[in-house]
N, C-alpha and C. Protein backbone atom coordinates (compact mmCIF):
# COMPACT_ATOMS: atom_id res chain seq x y z
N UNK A 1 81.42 -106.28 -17.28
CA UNK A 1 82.32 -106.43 -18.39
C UNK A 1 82.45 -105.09 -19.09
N UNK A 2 83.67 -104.80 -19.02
CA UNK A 2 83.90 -103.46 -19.72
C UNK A 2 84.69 -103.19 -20.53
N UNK A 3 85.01 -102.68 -22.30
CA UNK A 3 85.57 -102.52 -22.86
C UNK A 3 85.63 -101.17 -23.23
N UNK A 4 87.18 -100.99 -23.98
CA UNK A 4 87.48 -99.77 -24.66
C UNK A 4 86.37 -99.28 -25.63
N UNK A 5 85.45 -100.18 -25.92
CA UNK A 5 84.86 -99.68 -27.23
C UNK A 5 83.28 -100.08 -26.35
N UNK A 6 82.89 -100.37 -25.25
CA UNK A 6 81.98 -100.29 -24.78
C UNK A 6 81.43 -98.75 -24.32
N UNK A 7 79.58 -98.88 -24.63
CA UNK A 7 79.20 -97.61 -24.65
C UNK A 7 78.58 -97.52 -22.91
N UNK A 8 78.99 -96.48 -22.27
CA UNK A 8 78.97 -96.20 -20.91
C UNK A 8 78.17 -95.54 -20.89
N UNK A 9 77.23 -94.60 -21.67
CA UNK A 9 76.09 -94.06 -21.43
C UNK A 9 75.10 -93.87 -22.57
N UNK A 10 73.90 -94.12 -22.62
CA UNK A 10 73.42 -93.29 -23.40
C UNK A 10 71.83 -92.59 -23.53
N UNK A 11 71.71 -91.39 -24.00
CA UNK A 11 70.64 -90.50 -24.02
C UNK A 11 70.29 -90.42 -25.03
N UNK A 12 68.97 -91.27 -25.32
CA UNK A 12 68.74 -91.08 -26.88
C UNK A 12 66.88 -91.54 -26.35
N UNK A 13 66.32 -90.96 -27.06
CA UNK A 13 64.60 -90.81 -27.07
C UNK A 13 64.16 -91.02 -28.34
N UNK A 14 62.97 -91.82 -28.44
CA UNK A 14 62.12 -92.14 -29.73
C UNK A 14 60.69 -91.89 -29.29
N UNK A 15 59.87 -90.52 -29.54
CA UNK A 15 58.81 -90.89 -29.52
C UNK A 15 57.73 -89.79 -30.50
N UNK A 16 56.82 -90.76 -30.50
CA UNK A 16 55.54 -90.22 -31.70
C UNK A 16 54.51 -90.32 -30.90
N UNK A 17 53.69 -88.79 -31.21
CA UNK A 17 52.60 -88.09 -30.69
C UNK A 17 52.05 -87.28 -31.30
N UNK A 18 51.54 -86.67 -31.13
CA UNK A 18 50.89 -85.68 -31.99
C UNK A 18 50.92 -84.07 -30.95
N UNK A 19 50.63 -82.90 -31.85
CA UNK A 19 51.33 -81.89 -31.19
C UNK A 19 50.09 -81.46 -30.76
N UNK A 20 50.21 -80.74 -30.04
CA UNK A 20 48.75 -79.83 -28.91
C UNK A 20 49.02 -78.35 -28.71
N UNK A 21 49.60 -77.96 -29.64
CA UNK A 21 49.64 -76.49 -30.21
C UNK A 21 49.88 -76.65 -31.10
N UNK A 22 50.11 -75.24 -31.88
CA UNK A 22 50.85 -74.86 -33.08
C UNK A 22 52.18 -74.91 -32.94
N UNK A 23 53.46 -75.56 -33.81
CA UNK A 23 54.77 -75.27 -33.58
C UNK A 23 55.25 -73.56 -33.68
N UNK A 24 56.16 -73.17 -32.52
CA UNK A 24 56.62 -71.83 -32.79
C UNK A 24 58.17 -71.91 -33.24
N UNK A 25 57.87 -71.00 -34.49
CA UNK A 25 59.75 -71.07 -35.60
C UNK A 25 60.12 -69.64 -34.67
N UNK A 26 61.80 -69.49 -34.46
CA UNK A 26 62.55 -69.01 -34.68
C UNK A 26 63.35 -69.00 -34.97
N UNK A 27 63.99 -67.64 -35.21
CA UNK A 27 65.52 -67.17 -36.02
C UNK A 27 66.46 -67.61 -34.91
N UNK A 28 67.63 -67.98 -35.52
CA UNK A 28 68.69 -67.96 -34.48
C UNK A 28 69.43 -66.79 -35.08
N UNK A 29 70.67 -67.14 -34.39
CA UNK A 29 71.68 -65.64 -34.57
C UNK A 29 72.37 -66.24 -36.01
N UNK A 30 72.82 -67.33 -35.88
CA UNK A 30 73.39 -67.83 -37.30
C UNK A 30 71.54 -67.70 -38.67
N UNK A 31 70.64 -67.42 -38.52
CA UNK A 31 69.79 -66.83 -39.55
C UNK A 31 68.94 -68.09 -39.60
N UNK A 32 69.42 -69.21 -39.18
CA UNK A 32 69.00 -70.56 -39.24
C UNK A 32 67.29 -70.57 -38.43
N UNK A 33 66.63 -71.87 -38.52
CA UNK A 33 65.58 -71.61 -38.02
C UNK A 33 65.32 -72.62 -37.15
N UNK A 34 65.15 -72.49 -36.03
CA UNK A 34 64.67 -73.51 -34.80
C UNK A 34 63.39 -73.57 -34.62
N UNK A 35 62.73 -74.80 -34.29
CA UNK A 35 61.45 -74.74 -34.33
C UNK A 35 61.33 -75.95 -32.78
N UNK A 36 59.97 -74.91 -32.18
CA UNK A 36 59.60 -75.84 -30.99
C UNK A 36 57.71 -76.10 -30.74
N UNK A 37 57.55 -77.05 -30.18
CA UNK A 37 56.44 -77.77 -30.36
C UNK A 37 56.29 -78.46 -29.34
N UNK A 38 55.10 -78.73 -28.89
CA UNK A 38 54.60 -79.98 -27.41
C UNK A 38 53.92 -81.39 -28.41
N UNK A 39 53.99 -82.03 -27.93
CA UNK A 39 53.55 -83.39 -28.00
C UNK A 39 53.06 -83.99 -26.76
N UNK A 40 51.71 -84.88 -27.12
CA UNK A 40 50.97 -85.27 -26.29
C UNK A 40 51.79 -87.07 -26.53
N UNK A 41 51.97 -88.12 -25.76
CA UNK A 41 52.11 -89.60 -26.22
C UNK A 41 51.00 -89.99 -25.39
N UNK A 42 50.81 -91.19 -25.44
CA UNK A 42 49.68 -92.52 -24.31
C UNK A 42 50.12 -93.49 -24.50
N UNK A 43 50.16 -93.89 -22.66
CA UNK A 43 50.02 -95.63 -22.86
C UNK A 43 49.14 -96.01 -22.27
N UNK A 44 48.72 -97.25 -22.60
CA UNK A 44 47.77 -98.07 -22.27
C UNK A 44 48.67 -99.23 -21.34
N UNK A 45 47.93 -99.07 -20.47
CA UNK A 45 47.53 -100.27 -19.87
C UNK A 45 46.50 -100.68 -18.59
N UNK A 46 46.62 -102.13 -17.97
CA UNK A 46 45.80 -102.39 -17.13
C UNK A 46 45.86 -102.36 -15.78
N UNK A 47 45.14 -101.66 -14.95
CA UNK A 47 45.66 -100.98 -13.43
C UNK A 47 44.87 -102.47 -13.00
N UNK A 48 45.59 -101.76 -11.84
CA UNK A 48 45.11 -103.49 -10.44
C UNK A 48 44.00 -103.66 -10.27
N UNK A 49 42.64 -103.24 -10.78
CA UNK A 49 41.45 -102.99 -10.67
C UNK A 49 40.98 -104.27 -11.90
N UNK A 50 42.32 -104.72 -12.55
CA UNK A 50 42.17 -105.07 -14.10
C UNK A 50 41.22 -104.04 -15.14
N UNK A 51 41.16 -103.12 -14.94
CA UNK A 51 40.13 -102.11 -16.13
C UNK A 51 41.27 -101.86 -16.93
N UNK A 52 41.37 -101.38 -18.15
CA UNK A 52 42.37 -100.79 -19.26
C UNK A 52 42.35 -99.15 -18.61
N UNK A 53 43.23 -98.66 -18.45
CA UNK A 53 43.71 -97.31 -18.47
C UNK A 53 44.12 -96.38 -19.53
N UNK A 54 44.33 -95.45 -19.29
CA UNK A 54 45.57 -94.45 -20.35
C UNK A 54 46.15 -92.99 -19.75
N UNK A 55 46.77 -93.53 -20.16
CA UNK A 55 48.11 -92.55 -19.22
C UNK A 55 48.40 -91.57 -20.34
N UNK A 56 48.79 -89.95 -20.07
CA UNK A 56 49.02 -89.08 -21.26
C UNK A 56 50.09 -88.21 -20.96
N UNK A 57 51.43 -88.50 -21.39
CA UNK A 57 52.20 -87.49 -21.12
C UNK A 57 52.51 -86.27 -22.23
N UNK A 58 53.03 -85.47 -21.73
CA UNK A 58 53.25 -84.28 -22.27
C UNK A 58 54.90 -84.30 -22.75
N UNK A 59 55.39 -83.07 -23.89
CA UNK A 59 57.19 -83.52 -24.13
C UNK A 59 57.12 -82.21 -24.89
N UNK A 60 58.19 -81.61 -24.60
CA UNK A 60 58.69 -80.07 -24.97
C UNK A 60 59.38 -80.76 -26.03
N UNK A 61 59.44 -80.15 -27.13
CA UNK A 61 60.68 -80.34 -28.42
C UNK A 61 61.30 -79.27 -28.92
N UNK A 62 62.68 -79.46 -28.92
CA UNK A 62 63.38 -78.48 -29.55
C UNK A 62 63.97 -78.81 -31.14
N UNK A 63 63.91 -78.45 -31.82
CA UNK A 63 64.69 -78.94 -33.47
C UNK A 63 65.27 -77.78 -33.72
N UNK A 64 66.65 -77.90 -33.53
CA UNK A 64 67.71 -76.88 -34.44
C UNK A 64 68.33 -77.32 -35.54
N UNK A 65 67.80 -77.83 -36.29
CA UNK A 65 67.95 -78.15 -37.47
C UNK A 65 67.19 -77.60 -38.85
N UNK A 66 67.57 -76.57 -39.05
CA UNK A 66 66.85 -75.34 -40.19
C UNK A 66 66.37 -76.12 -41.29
N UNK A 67 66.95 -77.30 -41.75
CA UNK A 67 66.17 -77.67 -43.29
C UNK A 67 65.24 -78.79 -42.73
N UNK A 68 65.56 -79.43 -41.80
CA UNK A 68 63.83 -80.44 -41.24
C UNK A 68 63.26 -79.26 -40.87
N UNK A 69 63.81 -78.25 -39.96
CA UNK A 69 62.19 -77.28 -39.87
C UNK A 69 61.53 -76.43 -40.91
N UNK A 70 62.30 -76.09 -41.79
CA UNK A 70 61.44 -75.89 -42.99
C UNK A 70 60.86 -76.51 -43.86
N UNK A 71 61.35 -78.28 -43.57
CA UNK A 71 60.67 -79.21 -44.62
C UNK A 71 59.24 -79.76 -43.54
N UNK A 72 59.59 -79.69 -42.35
CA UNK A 72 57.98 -79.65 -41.65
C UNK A 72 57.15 -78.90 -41.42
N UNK A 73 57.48 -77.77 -42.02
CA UNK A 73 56.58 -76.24 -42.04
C UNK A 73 55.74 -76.77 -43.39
N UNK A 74 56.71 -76.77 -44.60
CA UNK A 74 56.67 -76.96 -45.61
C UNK A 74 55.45 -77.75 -45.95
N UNK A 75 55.25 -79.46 -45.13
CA UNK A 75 54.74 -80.29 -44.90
C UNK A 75 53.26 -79.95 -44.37
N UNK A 76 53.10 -78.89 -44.00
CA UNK A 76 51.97 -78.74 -42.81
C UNK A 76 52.20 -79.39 -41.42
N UNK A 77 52.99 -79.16 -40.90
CA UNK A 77 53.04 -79.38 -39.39
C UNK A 77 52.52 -78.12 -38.95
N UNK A 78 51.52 -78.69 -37.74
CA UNK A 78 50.36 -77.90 -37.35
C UNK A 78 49.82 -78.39 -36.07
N UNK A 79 49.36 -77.72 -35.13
CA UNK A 79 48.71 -78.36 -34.28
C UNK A 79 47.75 -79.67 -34.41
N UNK A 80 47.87 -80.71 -33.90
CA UNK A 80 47.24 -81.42 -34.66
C UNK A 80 47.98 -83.13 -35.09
N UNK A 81 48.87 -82.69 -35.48
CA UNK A 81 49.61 -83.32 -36.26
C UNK A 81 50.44 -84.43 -35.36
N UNK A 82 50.78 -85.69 -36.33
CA UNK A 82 51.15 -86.87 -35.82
C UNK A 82 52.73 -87.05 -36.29
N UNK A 83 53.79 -86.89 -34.78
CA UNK A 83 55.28 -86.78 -35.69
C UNK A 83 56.03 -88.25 -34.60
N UNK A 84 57.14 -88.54 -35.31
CA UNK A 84 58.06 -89.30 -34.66
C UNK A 84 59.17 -88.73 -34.07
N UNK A 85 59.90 -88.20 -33.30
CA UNK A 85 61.06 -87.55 -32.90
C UNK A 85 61.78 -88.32 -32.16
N UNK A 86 63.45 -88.25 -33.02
CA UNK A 86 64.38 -89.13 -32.24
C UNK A 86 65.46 -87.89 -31.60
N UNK A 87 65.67 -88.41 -30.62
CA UNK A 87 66.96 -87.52 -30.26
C UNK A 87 66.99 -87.81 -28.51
N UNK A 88 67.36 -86.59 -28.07
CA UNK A 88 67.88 -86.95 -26.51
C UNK A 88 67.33 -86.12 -25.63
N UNK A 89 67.29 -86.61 -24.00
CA UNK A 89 66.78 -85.51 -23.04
C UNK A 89 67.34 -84.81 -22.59
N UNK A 90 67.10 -83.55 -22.13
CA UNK A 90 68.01 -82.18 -22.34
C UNK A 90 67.53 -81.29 -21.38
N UNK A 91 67.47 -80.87 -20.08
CA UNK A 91 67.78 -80.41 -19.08
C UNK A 91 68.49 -78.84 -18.94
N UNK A 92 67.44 -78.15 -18.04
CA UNK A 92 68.36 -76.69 -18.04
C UNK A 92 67.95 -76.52 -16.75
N UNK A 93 68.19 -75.18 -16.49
CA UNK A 93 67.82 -74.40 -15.11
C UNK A 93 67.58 -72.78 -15.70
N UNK A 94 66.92 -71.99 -14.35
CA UNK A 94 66.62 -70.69 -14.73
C UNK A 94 66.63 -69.73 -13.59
N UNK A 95 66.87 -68.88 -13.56
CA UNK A 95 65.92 -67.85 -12.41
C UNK A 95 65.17 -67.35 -12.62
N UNK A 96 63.77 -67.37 -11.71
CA UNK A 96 62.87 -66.39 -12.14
C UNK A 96 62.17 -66.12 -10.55
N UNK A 97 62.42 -64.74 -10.61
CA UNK A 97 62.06 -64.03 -9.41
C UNK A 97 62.63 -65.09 -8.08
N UNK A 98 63.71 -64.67 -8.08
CA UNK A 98 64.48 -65.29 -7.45
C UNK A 98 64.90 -66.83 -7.10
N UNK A 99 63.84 -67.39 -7.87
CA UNK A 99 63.59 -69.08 -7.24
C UNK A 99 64.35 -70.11 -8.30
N UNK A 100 65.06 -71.16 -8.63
CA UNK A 100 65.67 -71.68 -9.60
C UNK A 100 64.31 -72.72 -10.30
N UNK A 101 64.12 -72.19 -11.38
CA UNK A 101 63.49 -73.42 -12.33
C UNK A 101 64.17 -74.24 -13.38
N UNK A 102 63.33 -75.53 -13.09
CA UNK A 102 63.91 -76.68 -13.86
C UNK A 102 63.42 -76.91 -15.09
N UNK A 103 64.12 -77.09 -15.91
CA UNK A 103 63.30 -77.33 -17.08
C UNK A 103 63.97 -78.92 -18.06
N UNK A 104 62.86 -79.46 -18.89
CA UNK A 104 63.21 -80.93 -19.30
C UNK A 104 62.07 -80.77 -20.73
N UNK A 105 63.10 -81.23 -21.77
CA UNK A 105 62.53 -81.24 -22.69
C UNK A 105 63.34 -82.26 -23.43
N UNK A 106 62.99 -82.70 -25.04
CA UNK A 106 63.77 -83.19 -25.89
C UNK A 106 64.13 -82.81 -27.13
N UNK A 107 65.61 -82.60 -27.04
CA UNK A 107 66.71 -82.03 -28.15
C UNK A 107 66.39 -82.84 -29.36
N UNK A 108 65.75 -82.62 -30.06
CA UNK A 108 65.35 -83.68 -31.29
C UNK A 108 66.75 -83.06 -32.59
N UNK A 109 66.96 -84.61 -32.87
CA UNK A 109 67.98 -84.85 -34.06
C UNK A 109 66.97 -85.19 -35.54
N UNK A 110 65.95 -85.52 -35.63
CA UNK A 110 65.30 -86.19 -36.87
C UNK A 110 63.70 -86.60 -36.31
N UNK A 111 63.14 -85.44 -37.03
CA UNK A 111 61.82 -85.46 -36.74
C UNK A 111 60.81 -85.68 -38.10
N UNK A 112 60.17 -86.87 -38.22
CA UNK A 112 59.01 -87.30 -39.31
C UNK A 112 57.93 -86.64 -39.04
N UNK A 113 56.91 -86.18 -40.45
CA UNK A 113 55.70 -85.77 -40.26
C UNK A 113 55.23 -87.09 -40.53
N UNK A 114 54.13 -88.10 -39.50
CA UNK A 114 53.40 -89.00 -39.99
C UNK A 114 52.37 -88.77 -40.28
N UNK A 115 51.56 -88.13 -39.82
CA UNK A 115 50.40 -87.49 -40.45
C UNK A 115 50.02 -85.82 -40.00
N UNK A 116 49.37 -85.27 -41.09
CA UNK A 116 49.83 -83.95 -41.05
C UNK A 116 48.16 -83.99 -40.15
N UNK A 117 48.09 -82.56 -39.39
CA UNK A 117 47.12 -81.78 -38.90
C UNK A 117 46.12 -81.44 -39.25
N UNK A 118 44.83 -81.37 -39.18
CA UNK A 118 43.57 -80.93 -39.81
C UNK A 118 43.51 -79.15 -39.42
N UNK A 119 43.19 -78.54 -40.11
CA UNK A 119 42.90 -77.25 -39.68
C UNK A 119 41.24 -76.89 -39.05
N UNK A 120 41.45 -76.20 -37.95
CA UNK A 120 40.13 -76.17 -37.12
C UNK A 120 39.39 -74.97 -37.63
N UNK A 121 38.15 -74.78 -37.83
CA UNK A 121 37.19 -73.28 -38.05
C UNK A 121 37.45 -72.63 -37.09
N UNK A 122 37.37 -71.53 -37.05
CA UNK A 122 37.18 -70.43 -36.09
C UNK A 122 36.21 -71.33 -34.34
N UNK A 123 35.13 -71.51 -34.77
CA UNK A 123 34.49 -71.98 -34.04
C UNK A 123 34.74 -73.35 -33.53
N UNK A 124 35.17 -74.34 -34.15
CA UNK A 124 35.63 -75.41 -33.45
C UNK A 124 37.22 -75.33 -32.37
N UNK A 125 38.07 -74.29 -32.63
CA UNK A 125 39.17 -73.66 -32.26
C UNK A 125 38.36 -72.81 -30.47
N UNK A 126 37.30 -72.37 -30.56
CA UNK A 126 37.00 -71.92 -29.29
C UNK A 126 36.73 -72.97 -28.48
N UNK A 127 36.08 -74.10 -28.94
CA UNK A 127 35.83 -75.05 -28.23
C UNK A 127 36.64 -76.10 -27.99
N UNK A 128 38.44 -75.94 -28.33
CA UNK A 128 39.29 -76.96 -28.49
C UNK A 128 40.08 -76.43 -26.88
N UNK A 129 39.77 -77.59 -26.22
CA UNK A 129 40.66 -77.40 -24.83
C UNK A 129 41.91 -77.82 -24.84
């Protein structure tokens, strides 16, 4: 069943994790500030063995949106830290030394700080894998 006002595709992502670096800000050419960050998520569940599992993926984020990235700077977003990010998956390519790389990340539209980051000592920071 298909209508004029039916939606034929869509790319849209919701997810909350917490980050496993520090976020890195940059300038764009318009002066604006983009900010990018990894996120760890998990799911749980039970493998055929019946034992509980957990599964851990990894997620590149991009935010070009200059006043959420200064209101999550602002916030203490930090390695560490527990966020929600909505937006979409976003796909490139590259060359490098001759070979084409793929790359997959998510274009975030509206990103929450849910809980901010603890800051590590010097010494607990050597021992953080």
């Amino acid at each position: 069943m298909t209508t004029d006002t039916a939606v034929k595709n869509i790319n849209k992502v919701t997810l909350q994790g917490r980050l496993t670096f520090e976020p890195d800000t940059y300038t764009m050419k318009n002066g604006g500030m983009m900010l990018k960050f990894n996120i760890a998520t998990n799911q749980v569940f039970v493998g055929k063995d019946g034992v509980e599992k957990e599964l851990t993926d990894f997620h590149k984020v991009t935010l070009f949106n200059s006043e959420i990235a200064e209101n999550l700077m602002g916030e203490g977003l930090q390695k560490g830290s527990i966020v929600r990010v909505e937006g979409s998956n976003n796909s490139g390519s590259y060359e490098k030394e001759g070979k084409k790389v793929y790359t997959y990340g998510v274009k975030a539209i509206k990103v929450d700080l849910i809980e901010a980051g603890k800051r590590l000592s010097s010494e607990e920071e050597m021992h953080d894998f």
